[in-house]
N, C-alpha and C. Protein backbone atom coordinates (compact mmCIF):
# COMPACT_ATOMS: atom_id res chain seq x y z
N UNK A 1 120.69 105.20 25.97
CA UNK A 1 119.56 105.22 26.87
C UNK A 1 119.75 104.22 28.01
N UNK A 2 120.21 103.14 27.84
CA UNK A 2 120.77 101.78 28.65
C UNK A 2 121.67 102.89 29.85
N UNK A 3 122.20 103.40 29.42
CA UNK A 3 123.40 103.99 30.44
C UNK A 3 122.88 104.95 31.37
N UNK A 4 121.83 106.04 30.49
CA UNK A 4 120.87 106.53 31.75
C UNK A 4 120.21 105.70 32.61
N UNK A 5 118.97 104.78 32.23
CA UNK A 5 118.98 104.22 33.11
C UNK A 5 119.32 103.12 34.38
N UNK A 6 120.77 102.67 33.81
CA UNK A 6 121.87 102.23 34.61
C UNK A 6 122.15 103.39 35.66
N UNK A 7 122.55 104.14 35.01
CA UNK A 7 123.00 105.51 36.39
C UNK A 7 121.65 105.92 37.42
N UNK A 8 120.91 105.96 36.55
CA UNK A 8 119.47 106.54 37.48
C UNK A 8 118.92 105.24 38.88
N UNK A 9 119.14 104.15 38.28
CA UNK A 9 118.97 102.87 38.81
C UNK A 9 119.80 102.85 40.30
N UNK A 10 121.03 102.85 39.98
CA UNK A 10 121.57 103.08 40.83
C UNK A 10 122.40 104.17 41.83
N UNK A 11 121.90 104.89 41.23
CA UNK A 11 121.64 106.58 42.08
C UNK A 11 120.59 106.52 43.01
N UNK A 12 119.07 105.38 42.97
CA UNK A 12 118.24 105.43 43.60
C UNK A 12 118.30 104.26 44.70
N UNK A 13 119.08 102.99 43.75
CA UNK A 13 119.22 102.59 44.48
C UNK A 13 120.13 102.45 45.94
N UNK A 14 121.04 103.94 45.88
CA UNK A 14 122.06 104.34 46.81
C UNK A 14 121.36 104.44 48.52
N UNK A 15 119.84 104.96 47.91
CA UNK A 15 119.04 105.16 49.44
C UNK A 15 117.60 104.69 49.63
N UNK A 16 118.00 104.08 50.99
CA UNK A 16 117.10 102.29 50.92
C UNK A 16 117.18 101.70 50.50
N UNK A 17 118.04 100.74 50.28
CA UNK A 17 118.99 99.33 49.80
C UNK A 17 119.10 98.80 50.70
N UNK A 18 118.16 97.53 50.60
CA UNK A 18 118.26 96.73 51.55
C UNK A 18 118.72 95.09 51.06
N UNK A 19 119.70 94.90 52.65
CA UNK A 19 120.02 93.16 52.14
C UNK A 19 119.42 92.03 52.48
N UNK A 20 118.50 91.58 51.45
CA UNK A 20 117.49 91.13 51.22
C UNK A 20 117.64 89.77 52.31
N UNK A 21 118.97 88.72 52.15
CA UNK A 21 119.03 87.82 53.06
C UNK A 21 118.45 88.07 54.45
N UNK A 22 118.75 89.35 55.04
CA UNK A 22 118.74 89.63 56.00
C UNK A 22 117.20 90.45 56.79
N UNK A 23 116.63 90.71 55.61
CA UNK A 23 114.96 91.54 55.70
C UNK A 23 114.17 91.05 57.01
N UNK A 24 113.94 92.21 57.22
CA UNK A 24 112.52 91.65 58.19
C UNK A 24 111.41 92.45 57.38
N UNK A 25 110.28 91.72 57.43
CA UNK A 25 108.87 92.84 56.96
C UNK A 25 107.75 92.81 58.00
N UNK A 26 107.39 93.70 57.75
CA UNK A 26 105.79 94.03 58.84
C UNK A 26 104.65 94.68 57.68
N UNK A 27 103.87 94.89 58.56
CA UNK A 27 102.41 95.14 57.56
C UNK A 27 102.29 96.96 57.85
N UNK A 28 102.26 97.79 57.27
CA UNK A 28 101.98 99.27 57.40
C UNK A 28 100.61 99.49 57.93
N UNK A 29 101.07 99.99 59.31
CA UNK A 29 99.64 100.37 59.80
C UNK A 29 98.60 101.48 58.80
N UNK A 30 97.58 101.58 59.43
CA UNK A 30 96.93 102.84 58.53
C UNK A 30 97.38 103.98 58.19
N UNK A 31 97.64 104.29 59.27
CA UNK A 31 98.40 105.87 59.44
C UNK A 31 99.18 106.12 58.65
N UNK A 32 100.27 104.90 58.54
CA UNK A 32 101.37 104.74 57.54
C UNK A 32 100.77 105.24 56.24
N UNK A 33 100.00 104.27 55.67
CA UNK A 33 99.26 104.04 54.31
C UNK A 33 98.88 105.78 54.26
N UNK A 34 98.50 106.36 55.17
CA UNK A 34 97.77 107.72 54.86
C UNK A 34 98.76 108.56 54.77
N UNK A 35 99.89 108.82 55.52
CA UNK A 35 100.85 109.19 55.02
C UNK A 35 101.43 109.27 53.76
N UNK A 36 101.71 107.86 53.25
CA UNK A 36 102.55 107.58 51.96
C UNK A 36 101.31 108.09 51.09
N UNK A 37 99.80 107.62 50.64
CA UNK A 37 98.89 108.52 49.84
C UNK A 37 98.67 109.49 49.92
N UNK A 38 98.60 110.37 51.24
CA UNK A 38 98.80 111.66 50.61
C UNK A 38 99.69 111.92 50.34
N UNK A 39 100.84 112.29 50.72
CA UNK A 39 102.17 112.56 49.83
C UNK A 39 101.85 112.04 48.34
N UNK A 40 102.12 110.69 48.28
CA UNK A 40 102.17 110.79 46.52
C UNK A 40 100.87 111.30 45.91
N UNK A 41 99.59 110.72 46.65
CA UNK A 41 98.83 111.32 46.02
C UNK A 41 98.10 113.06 45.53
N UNK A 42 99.24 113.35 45.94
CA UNK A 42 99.21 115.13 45.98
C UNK A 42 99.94 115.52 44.99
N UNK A 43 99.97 114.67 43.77
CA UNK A 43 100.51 115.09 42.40
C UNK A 43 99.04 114.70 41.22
N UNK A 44 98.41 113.30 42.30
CA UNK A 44 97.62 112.58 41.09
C UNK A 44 96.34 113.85 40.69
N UNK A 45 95.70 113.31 39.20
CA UNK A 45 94.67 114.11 39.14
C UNK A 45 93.48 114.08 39.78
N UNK A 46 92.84 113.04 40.30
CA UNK A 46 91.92 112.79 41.17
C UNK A 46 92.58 111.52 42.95
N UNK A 47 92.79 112.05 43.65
CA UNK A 47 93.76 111.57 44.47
C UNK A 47 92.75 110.45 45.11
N UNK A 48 91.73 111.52 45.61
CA UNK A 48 90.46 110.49 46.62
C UNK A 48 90.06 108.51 45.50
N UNK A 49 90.10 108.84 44.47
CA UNK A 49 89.83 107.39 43.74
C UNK A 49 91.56 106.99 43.46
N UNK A 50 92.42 107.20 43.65
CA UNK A 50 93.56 106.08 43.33
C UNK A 50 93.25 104.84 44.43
N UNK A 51 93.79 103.56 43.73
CA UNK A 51 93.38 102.14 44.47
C UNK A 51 94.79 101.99 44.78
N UNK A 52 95.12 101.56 45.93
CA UNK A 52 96.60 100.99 45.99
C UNK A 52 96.57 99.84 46.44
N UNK A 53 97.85 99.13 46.54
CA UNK A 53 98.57 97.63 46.56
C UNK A 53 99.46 97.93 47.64
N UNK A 54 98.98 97.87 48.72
CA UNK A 54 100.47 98.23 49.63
C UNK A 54 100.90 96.64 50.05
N UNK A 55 102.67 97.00 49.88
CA UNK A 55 103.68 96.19 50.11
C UNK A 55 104.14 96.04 51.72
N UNK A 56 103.70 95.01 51.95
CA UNK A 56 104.92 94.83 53.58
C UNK A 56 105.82 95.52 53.03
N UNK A 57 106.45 96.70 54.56
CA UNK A 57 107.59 97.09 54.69
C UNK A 57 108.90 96.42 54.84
N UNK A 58 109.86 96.26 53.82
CA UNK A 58 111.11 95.62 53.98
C UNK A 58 112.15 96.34 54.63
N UNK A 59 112.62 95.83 55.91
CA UNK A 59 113.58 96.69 56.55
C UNK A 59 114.83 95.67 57.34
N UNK A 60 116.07 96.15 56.29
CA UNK A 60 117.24 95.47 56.92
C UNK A 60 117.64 95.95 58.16
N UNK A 61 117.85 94.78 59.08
CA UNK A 61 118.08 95.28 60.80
C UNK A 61 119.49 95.84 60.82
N UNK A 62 120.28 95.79 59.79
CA UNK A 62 121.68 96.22 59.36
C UNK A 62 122.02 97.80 59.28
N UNK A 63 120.87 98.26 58.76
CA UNK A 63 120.62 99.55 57.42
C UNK A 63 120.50 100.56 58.72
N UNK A 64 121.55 101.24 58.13
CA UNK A 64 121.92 102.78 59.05
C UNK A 64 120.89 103.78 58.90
N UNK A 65 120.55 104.49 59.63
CA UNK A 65 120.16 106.00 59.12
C UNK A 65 118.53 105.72 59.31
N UNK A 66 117.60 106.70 58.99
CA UNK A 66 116.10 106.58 59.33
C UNK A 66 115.08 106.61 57.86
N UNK A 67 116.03 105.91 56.96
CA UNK A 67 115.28 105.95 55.42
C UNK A 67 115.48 104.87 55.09
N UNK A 68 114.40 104.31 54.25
CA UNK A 68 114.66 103.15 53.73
C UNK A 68 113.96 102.56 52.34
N UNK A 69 114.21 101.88 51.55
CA UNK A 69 113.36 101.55 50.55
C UNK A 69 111.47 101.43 50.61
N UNK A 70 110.87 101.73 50.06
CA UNK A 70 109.37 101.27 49.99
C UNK A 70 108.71 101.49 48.84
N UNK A 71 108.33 100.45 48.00
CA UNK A 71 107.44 99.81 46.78
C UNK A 71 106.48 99.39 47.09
N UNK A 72 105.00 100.09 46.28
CA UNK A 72 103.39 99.67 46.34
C UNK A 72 102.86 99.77 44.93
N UNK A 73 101.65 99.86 44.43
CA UNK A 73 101.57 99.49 43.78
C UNK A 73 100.42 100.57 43.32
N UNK A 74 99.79 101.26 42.46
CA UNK A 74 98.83 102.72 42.55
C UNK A 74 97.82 102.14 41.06
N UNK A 75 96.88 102.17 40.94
CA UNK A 75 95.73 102.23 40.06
C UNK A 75 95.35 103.81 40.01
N UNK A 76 95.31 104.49 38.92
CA UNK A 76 94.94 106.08 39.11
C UNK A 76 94.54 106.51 38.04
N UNK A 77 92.90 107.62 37.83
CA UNK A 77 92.62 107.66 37.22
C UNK A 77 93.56 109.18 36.42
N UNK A 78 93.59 109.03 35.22
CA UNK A 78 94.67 109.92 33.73
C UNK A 78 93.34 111.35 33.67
N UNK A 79 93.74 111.98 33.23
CA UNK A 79 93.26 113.37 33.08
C UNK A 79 91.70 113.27 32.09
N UNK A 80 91.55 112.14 31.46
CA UNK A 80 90.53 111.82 30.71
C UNK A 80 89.26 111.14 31.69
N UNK A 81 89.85 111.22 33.29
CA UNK A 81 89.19 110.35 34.07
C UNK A 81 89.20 108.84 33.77
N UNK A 82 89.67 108.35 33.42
CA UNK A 82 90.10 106.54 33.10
C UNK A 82 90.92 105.75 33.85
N UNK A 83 91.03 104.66 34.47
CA UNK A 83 91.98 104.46 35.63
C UNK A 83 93.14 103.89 34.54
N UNK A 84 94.66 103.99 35.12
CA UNK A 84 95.54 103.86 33.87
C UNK A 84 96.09 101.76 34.26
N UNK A 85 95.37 101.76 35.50
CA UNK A 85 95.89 100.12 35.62
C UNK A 85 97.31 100.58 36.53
N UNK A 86 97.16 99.14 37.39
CA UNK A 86 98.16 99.32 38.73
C UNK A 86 99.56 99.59 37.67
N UNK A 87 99.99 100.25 38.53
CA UNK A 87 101.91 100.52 38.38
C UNK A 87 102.24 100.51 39.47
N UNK A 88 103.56 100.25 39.15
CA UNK A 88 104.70 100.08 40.47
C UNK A 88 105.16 101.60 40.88
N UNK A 89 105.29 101.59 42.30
CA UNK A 89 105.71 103.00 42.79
C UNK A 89 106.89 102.59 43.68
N UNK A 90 108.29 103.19 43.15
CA UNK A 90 109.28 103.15 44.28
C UNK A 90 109.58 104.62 44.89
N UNK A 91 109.93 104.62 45.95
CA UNK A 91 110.22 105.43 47.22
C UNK A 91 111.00 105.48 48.00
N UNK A 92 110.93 106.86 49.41
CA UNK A 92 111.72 106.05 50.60
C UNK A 92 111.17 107.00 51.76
N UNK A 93 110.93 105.87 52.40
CA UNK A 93 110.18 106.61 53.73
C UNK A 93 111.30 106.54 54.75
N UNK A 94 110.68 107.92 55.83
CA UNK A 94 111.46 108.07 56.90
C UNK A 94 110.96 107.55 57.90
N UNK A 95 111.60 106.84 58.90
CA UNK A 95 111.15 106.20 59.96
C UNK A 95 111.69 107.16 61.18
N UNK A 96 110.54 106.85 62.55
CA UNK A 96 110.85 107.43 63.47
C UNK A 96 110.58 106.72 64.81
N UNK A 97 111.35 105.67 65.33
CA UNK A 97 110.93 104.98 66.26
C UNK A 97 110.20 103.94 65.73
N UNK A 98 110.74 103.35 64.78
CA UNK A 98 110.46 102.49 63.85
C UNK A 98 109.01 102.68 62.89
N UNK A 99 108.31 103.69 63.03
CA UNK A 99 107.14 104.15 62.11
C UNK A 99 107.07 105.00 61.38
N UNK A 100 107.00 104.89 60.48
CA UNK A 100 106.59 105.92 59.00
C UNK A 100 106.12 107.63 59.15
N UNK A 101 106.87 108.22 59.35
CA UNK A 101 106.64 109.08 59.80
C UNK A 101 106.79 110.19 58.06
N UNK A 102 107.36 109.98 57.01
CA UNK A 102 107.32 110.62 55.53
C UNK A 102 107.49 109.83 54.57
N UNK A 103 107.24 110.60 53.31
CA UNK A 103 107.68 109.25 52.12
C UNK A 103 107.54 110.33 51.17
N UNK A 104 108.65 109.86 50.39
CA UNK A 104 109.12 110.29 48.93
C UNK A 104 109.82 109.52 48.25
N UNK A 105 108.51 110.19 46.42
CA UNK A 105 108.60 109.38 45.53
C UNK A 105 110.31 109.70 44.77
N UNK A 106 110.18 108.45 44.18
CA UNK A 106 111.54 108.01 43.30
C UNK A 106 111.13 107.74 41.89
N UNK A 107 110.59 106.31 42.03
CA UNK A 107 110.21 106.60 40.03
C UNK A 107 108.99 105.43 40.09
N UNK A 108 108.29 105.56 38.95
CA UNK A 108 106.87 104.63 38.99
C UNK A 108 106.20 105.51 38.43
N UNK A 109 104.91 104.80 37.92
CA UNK A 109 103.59 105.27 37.22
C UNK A 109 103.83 106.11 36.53
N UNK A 110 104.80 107.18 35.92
CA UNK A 110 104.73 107.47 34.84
C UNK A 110 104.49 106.06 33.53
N UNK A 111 103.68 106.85 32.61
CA UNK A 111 103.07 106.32 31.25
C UNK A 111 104.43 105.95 30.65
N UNK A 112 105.66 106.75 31.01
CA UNK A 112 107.21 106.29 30.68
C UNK A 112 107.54 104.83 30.54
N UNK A 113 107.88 104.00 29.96
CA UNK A 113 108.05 102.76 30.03
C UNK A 113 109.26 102.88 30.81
N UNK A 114 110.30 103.36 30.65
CA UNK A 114 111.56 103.61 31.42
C UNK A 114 111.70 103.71 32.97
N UNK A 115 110.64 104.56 33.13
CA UNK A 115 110.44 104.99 34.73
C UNK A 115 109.52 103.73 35.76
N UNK A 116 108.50 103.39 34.51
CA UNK A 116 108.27 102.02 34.99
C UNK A 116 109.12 101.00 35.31
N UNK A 117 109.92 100.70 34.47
CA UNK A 117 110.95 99.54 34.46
C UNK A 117 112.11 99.63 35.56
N UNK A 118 112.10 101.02 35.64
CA UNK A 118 113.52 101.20 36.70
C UNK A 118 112.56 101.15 38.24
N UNK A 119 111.48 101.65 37.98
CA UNK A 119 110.54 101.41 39.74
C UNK A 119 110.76 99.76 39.97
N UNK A 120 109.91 99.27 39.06
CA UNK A 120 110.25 97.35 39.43
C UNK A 120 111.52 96.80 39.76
N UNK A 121 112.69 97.41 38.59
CA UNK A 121 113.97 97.04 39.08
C UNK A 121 114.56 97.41 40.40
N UNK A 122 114.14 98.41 40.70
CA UNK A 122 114.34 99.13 42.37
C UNK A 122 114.29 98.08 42.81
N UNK A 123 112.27 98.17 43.20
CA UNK A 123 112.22 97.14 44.02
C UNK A 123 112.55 96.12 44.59
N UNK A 124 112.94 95.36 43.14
CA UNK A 124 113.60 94.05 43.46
C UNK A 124 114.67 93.89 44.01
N UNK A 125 115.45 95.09 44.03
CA UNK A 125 116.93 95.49 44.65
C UNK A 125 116.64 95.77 45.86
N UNK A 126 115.54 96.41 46.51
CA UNK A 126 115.12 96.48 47.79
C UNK A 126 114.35 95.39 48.50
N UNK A 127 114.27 94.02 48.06
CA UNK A 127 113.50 92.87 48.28
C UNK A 127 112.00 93.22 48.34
N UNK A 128 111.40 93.60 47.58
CA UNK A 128 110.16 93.75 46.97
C UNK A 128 109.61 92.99 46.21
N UNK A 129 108.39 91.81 46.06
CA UNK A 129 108.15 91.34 45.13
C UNK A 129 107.02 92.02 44.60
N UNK A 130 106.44 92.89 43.81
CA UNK A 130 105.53 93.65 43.40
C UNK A 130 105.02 93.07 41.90
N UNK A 131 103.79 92.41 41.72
CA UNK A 131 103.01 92.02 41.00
C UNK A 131 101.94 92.39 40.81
């Protein structure tokens, strides 16, 4: 099981990997934020009540291409209507003229302990501190 999620880890971490020495962060405008919730939130069971934790955007001035790492944080209520308590959400949004223009999920908030553990470990690989 160690070895799956070794491979999965770093299969994700192949796109948006950022070098952390080198990070700049900014604050996600609204628009942004509405973007990245609807997208993910267009799986949850009640989308309008998820609470989120959004993370300054970490973006290496190095990092090629128009994708990049992004970790937040989702409170959402489970099919019983109950909120399940914040989890970590990793991702990767597309930038366009330096703004958020899509985002897709990677791994987080599954009830999975696994999928949990490898979202946080992302993060931290993408200079994320998510608490």
């Amino acid at each position: 099981m160690e070895v799956l999620r070794t491979a999965v880890l770093l299969a994700l971490m192949g796109a948006g990997s950022v070098g952390v020495c080198r990070a700049e962060t900014r604050p996600l405008a609204d628009g942004e934020k509405k973007i990245i919730s609807d997208s993910y939130g267009a799986d949850l069971k009640d989308p309008v009540s998820a609470q989120y934790r959004w993370s300054d955007l970490v973006i290496d001035p190095a990092a090629k291409g128009n994708e990049v790492g992004y970790c937040f944080r989702v409170n959402a209520k489970n099919s019983y209507g109950g909120y399940t308590g914040f989890r970590t959400i990793a991702g990767t949004v597309k930038r366009n003229h330096g703004k958020v223009v899509s985002y897709s999920y990677k791994a987080g908030t599954s009830e999975d302990a696994i999928l949990g553990d490898l979202a946080e470990r992302i993060c931290r690989v993408w200079g994320y501190n998510i608490h």
